[in-house]
C-alpha atoms as a PDB file:
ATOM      1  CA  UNK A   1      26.984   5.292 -13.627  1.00  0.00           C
ATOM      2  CA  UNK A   2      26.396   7.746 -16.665  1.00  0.00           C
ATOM      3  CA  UNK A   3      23.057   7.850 -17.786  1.00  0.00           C
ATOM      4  CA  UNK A   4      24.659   7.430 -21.547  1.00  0.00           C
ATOM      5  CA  UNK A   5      25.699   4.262 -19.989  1.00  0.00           C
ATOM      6  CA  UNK A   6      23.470   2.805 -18.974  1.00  0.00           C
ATOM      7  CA  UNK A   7      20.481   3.328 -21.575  1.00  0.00           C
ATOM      8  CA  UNK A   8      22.308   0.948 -23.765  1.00  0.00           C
ATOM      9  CA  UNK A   9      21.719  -2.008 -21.470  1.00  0.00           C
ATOM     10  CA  UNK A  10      18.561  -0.417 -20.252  1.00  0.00           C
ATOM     11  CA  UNK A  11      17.373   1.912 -23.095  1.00  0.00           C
ATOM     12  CA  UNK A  12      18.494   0.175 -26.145  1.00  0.00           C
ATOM     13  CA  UNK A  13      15.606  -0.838 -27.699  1.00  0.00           C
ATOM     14  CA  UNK A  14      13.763   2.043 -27.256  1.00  0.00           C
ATOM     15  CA  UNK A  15      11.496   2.642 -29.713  1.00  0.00           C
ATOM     16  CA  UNK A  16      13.160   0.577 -32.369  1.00  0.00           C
ATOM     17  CA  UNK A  17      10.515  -0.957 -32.937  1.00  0.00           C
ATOM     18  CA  UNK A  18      11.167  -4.886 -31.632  1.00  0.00           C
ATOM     19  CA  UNK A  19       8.813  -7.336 -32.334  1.00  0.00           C
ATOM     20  CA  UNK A  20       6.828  -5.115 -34.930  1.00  0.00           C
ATOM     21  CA  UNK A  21       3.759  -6.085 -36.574  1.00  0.00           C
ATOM     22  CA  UNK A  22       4.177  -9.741 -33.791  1.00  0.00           C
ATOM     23  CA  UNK A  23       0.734  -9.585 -31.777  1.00  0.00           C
ATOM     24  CA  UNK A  24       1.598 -10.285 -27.803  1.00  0.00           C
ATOM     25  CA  UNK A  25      -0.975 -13.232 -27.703  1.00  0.00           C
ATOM     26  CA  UNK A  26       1.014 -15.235 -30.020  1.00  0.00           C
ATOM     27  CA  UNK A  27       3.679 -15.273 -26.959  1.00  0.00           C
ATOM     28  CA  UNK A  28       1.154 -17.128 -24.481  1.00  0.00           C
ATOM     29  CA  UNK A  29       1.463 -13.988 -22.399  1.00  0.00           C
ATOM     30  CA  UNK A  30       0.389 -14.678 -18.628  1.00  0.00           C
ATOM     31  CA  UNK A  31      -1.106 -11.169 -18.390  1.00  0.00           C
ATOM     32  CA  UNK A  32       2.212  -9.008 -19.040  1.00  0.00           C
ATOM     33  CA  UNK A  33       4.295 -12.166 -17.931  1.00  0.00           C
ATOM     34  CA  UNK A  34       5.953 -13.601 -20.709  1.00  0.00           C
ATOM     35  CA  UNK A  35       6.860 -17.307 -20.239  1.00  0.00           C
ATOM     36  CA  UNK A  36       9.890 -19.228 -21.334  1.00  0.00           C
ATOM     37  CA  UNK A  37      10.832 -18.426 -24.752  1.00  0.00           C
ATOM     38  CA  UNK A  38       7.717 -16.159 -25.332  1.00  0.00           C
ATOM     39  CA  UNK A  39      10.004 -13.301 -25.451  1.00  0.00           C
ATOM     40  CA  UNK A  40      12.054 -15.400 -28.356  1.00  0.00           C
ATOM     41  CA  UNK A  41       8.840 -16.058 -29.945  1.00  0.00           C
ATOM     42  CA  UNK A  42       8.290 -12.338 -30.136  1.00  0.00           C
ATOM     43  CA  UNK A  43      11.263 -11.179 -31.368  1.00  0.00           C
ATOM     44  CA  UNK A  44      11.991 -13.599 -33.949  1.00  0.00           C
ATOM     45  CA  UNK A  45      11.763 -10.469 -36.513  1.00  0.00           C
ATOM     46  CA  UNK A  46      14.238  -8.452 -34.871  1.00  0.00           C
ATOM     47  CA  UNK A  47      17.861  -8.485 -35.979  1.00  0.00           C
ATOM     48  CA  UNK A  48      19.417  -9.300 -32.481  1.00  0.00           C
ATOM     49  CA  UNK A  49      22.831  -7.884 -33.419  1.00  0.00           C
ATOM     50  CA  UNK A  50      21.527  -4.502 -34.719  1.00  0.00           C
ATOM     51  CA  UNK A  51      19.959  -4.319 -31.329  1.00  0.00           C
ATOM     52  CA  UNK A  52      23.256  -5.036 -29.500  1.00  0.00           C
ATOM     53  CA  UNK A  53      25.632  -3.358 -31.647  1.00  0.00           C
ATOM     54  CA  UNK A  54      23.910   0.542 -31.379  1.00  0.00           C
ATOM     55  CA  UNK A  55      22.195   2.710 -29.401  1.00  0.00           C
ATOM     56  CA  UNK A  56      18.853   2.842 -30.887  1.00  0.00           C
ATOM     57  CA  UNK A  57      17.220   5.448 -27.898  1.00  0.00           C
ATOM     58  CA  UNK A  58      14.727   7.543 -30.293  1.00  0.00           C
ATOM     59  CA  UNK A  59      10.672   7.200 -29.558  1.00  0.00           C
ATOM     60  CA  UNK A  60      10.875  10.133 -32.884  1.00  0.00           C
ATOM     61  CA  UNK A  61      10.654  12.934 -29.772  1.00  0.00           C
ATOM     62  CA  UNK A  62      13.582  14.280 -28.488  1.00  0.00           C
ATOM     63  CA  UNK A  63      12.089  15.873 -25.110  1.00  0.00           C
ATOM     64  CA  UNK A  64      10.289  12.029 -24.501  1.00  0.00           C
ATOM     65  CA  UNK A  65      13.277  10.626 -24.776  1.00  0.00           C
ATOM     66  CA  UNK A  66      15.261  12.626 -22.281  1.00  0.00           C
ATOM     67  CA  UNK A  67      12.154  11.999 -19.673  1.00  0.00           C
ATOM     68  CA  UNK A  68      12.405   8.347 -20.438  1.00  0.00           C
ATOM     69  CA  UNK A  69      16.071   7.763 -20.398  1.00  0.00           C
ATOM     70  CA  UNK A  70      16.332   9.837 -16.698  1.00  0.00           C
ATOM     71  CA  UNK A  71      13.253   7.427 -16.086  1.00  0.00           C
ATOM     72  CA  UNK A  72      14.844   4.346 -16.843  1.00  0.00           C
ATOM     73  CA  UNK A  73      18.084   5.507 -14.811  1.00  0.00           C
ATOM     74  CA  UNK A  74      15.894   6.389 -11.721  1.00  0.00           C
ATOM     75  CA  UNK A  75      14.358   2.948 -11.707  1.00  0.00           C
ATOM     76  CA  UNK A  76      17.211   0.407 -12.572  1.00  0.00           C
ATOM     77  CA  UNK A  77      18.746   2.671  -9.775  1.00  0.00           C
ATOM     78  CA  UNK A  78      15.854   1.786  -7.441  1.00  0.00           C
ATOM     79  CA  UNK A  79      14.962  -1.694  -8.075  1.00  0.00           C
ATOM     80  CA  UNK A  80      18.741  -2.541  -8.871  1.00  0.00           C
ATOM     81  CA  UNK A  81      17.716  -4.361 -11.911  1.00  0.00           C
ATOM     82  CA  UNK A  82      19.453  -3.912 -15.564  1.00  0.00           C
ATOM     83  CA  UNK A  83      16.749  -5.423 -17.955  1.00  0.00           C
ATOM     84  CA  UNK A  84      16.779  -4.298 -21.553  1.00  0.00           C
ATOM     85  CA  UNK A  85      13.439  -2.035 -22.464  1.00  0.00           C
ATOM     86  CA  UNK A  86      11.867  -2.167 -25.672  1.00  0.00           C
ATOM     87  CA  UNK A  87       8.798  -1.317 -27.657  1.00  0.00           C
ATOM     88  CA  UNK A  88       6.393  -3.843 -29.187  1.00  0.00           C
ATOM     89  CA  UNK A  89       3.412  -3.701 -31.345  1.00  0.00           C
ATOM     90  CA  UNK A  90       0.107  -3.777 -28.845  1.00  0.00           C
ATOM     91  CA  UNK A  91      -2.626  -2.295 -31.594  1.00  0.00           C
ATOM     92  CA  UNK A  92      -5.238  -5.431 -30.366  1.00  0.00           C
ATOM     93  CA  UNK A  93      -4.514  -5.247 -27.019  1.00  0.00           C
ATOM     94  CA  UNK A  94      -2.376  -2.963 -25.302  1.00  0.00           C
ATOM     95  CA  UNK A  95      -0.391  -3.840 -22.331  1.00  0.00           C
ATOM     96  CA  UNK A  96       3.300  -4.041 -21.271  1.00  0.00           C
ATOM     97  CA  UNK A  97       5.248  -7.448 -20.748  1.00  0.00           C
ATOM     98  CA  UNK A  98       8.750  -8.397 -18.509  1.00  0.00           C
ATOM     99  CA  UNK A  99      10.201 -11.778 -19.311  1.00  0.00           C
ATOM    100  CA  UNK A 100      13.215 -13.125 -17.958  1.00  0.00           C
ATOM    101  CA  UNK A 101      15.009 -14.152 -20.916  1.00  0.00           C
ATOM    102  CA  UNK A 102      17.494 -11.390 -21.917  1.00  0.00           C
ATOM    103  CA  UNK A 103      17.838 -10.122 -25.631  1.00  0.00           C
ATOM    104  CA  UNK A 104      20.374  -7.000 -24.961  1.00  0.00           C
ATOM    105  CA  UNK A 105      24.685  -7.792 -23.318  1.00  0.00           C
ATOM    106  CA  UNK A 106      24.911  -7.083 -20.253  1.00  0.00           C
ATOM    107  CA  UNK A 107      21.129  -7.048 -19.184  1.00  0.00           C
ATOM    108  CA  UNK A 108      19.440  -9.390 -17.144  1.00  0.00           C
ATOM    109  CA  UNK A 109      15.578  -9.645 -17.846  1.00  0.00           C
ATOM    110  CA  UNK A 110      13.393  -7.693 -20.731  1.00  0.00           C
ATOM    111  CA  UNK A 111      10.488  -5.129 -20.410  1.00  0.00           C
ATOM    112  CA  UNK A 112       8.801  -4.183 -23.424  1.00  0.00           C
ATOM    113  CA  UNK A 113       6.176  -1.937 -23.321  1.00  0.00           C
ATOM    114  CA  UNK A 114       3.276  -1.580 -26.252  1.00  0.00           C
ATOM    115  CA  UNK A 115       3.405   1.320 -28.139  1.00  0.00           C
ATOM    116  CA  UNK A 116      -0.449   1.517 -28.190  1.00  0.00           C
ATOM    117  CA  UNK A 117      -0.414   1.723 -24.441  1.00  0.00           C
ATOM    118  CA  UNK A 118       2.264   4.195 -24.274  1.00  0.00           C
ATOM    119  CA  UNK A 119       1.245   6.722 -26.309  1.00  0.00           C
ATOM    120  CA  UNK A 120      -2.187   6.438 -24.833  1.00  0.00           C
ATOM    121  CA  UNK A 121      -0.633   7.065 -20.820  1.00  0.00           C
ATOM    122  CA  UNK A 122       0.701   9.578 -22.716  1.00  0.00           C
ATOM    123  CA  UNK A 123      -2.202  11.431 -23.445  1.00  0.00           C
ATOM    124  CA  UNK A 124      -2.760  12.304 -20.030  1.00  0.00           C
ATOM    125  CA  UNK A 125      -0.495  15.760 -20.095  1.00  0.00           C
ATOM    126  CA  UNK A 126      -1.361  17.056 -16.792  1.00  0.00           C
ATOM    127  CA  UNK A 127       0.856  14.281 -14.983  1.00  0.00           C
ATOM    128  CA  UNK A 128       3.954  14.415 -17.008  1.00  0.00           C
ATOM    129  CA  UNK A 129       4.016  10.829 -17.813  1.00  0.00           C
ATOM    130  CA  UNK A 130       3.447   9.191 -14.213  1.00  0.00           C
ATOM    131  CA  UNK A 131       1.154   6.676 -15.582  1.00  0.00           C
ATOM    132  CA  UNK A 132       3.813   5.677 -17.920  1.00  0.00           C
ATOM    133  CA  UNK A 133       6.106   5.308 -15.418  1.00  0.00           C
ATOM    134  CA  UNK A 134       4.002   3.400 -13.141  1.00  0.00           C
ATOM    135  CA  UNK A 135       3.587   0.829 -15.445  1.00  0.00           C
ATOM    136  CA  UNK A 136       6.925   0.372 -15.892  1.00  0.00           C
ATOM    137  CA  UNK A 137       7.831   0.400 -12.325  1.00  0.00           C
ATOM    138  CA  UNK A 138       5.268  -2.396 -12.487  1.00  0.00           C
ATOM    139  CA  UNK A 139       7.061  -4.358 -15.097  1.00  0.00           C
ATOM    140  CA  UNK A 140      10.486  -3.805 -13.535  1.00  0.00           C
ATOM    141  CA  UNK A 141       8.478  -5.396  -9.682  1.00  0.00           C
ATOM    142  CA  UNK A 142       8.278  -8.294 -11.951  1.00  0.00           C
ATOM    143  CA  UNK A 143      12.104  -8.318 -13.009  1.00  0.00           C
ATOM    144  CA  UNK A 144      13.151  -8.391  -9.509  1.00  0.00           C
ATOM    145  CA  UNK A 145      10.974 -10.803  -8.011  1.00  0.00           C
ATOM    146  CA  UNK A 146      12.082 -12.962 -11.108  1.00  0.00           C
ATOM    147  CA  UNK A 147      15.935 -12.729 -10.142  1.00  0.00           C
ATOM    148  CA  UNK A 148      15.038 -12.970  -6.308  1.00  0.00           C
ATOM    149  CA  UNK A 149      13.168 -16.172  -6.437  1.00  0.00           C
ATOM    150  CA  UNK A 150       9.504 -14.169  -4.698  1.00  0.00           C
ATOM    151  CA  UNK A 151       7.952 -15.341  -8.040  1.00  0.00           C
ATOM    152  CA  UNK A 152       7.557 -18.628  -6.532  1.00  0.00           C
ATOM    153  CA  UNK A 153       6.897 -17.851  -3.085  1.00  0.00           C
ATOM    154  CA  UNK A 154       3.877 -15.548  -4.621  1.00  0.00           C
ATOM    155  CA  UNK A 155       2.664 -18.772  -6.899  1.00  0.00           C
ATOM    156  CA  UNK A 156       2.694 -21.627  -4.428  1.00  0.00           C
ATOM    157  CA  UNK A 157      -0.237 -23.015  -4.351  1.00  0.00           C
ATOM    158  CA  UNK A 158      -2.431 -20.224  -6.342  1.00  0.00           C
ATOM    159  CA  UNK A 159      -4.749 -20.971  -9.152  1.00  0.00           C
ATOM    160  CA  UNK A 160      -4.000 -17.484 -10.888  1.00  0.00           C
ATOM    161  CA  UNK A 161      -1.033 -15.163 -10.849  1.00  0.00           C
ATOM    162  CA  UNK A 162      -2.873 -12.299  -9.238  1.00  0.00           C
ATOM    163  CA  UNK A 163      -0.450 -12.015  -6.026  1.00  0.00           C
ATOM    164  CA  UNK A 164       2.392 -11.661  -8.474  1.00  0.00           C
ATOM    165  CA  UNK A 165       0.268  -8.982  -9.897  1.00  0.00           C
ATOM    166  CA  UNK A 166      -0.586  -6.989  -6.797  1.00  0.00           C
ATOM    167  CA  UNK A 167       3.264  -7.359  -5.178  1.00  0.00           C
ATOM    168  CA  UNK A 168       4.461  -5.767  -8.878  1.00  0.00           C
ATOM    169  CA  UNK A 169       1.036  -2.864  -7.960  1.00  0.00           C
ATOM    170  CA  UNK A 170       2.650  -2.532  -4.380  1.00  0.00           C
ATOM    171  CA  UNK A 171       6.391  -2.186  -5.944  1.00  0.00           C
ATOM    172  CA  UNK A 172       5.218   0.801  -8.608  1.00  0.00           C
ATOM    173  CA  UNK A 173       2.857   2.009  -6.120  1.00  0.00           C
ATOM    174  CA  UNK A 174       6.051   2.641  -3.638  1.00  0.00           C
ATOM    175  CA  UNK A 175       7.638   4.060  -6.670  1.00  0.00           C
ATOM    176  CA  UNK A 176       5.380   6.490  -7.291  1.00  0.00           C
ATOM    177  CA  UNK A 177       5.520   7.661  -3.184  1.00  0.00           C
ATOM    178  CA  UNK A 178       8.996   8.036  -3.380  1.00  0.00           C
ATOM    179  CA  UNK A 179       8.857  10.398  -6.440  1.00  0.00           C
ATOM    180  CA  UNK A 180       5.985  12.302  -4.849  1.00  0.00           C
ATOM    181  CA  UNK A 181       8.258  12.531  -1.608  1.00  0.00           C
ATOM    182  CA  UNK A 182      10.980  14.073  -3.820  1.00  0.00           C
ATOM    183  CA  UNK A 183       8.971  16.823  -6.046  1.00  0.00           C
ATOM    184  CA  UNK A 184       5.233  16.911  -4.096  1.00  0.00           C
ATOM    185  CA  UNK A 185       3.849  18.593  -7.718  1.00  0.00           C
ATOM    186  CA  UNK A 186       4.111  15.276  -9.146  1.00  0.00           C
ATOM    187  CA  UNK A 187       0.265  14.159  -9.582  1.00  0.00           C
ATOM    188  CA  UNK A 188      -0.619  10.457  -9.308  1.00  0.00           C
ATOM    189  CA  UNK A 189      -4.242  10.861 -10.325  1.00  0.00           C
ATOM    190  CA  UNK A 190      -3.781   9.214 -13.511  1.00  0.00           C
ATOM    191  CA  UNK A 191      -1.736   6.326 -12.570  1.00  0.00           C
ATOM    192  CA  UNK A 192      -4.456   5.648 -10.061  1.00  0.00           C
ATOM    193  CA  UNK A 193      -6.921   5.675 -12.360  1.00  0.00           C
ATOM    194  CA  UNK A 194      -4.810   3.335 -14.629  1.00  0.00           C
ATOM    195  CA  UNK A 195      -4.230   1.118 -12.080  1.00  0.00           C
ATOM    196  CA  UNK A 196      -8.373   1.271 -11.507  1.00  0.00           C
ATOM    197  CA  UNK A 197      -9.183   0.486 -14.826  1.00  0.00           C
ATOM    198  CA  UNK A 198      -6.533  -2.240 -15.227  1.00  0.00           C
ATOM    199  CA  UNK A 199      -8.171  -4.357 -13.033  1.00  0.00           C
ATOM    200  CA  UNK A 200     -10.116  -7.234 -13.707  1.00  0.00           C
ATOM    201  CA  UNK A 201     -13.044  -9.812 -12.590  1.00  0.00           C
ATOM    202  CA  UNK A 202     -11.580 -12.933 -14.148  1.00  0.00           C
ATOM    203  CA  UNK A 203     -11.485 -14.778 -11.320  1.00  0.00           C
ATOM    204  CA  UNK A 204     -11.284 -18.208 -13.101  1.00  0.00           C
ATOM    205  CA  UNK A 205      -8.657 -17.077 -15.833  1.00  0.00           C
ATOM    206  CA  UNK A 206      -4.859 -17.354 -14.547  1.00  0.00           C
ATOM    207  CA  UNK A 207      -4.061 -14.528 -15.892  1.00  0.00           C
ATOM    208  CA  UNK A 208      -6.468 -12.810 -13.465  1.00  0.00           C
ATOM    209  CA  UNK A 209      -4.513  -9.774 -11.881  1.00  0.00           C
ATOM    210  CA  UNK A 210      -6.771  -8.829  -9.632  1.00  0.00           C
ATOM    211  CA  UNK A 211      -9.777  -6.480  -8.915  1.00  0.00           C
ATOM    212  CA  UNK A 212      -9.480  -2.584  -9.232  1.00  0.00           C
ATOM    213  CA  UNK A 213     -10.130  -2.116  -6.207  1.00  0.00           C
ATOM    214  CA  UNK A 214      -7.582  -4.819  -5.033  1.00  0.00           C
ATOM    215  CA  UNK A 215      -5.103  -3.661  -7.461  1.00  0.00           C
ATOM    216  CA  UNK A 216      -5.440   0.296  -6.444  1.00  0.00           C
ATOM    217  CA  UNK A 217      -5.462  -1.083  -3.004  1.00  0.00           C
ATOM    218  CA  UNK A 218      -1.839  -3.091  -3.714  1.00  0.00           C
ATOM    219  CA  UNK A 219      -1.047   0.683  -5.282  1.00  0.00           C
ATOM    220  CA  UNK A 220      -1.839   3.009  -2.801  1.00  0.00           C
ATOM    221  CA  UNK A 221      -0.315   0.674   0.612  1.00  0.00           C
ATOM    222  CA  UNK A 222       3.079   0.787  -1.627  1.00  0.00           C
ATOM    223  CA  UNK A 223       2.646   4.482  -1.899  1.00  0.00           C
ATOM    224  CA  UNK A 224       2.562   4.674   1.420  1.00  0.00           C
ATOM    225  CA  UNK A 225       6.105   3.281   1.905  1.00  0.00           C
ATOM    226  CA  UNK A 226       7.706   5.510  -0.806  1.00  0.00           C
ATOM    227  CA  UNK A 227       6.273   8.356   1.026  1.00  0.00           C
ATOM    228  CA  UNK A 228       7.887   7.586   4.294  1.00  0.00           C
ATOM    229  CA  UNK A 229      11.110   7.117   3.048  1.00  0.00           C
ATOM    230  CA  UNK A 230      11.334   2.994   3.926  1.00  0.00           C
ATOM    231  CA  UNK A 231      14.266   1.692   2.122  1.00  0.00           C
ATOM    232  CA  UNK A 232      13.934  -0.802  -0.984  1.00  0.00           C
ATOM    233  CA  UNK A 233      14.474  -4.084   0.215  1.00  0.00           C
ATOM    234  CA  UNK A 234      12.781  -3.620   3.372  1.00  0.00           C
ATOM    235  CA  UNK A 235       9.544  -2.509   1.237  1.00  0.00           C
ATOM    236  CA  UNK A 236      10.330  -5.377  -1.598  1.00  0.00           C
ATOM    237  CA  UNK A 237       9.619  -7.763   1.472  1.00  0.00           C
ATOM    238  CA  UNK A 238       6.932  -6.072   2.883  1.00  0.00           C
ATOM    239  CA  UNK A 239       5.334  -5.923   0.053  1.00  0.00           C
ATOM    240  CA  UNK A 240       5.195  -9.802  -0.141  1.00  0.00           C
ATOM    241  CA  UNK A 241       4.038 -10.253   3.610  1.00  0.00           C
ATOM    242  CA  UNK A 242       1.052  -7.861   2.444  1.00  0.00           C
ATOM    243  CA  UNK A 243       0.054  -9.345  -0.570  1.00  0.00           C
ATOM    244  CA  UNK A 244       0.354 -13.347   1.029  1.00  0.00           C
ATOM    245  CA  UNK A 245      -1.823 -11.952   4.101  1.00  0.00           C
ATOM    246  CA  UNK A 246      -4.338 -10.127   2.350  1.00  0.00           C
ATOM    247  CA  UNK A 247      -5.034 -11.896  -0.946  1.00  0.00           C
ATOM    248  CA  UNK A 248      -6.065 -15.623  -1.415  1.00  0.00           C
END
């Protein structure tokens, strides 16, 4: 698959600015899991057949772009998922969101990511945008256990969605291992950290995610996979079995 290709199912709202100036709350987020029709509810100032007519691939810097779009490639290649990607306005509170409703042809699933939160992951130069792509990695976990049914295995009977959380943690952390297998300069200092400070004590709230240390914990076992080599669906599922043994 070209890479051309495939950033107009994956890449084609990049940067376009979709759902501009629509805060995420309004959506009834879950934490960054949009619920049926939120992602509707979000976009319902964004001309739909602009988006799916045209390439639209431009955050306004060429050299981002090319790391994003080789990005995106790498992980619809690794989590076999197509959603679409998009930007959304995050200025109150940023974060990154999947949904399972698709907005772009031949996509299945959305990830938008706040442009808040991405230009701040972006400020850590020394790691070449690994934070960044952690989070997405996170938000594409969610895609796939969406289309492969986990979602509800990882809900049954919980209060709060933080095993969804951590499972999405273990997915990006495994992610991140398998990059640092391929080119060990790669730092993952900062998308450690991010993970860290991500974390939350909300025990009561259902959109708890989890602790930081519970969430850099989730990280750092995924890691672990991506760093031997262990194949993708072998570490999807092991992923769950660690998560439904170690987290109530």
């Amino acid at each position: 698959m070209r890479r051309r290709d495939l950033l107009v199912s994956v890449g084609s709202a990049v940067a376009c600015g979709v759902c501009a100036g629509a805060p995420a709350a309004e959506a009834g987020a879950r934490g960054c899991i949009l619920p049926k029709d939120g992602l509707s509810k979000l976009s319902s100032t964004l001309e739909l057949r602009e988006l799916s007519e045209r390439l639209i691939t431009t955050s306004g810097d060429p050299q981002i772009d090319r790391g994003l779009g080789r990005a995106l490639v790498r992980l619809s290649r690794m989590f076999d998922e197509r959603p679409g990607f998009g930007f959304v306005s995050d200025d109150d509170s940023p974060n990154a969101y999947a949904s399972r409703e698709s907005q772009v042809p031949g996509t299945w699933g959305t990830v938008l990511f706040g442009r808040t939160l991405f230009n701040d992951l972006l400020s850590h130069k020394k790691d070449k945008g690994i934070a960044v792509l952690a989070v997405a990695a996170h938000e594409f976990g969610h895609v796939a256990q969406f289309r492969s049914g986990l979602e509800d295995e990882l809900l049954r009977g919980q209060k709060t969605v933080k095993r969804l959380e951590l499972h999405a943690d273990f997915m990006s952390g495994y992610f991140l291992g398998t990059r640092k297998r391929e080119d060990p300069s790669i730092s993952v200092w900062a998308a450690g950290k991010t993970f860290y400070e991500i974390g939350d004590f909300q025990y009561n709230n259902r959109g708890h995610h989890g602790t930081p240390d519970e969430r850099v914990r989730a990280a750092e076992s995924g890691f672990k996979y991506g760093s031997r080599a262990e194949d993708y669906k072998t570490t999807f599922r092991a992923g769950a079995d660690f998560v439904l043994e170690t987290f109530s």
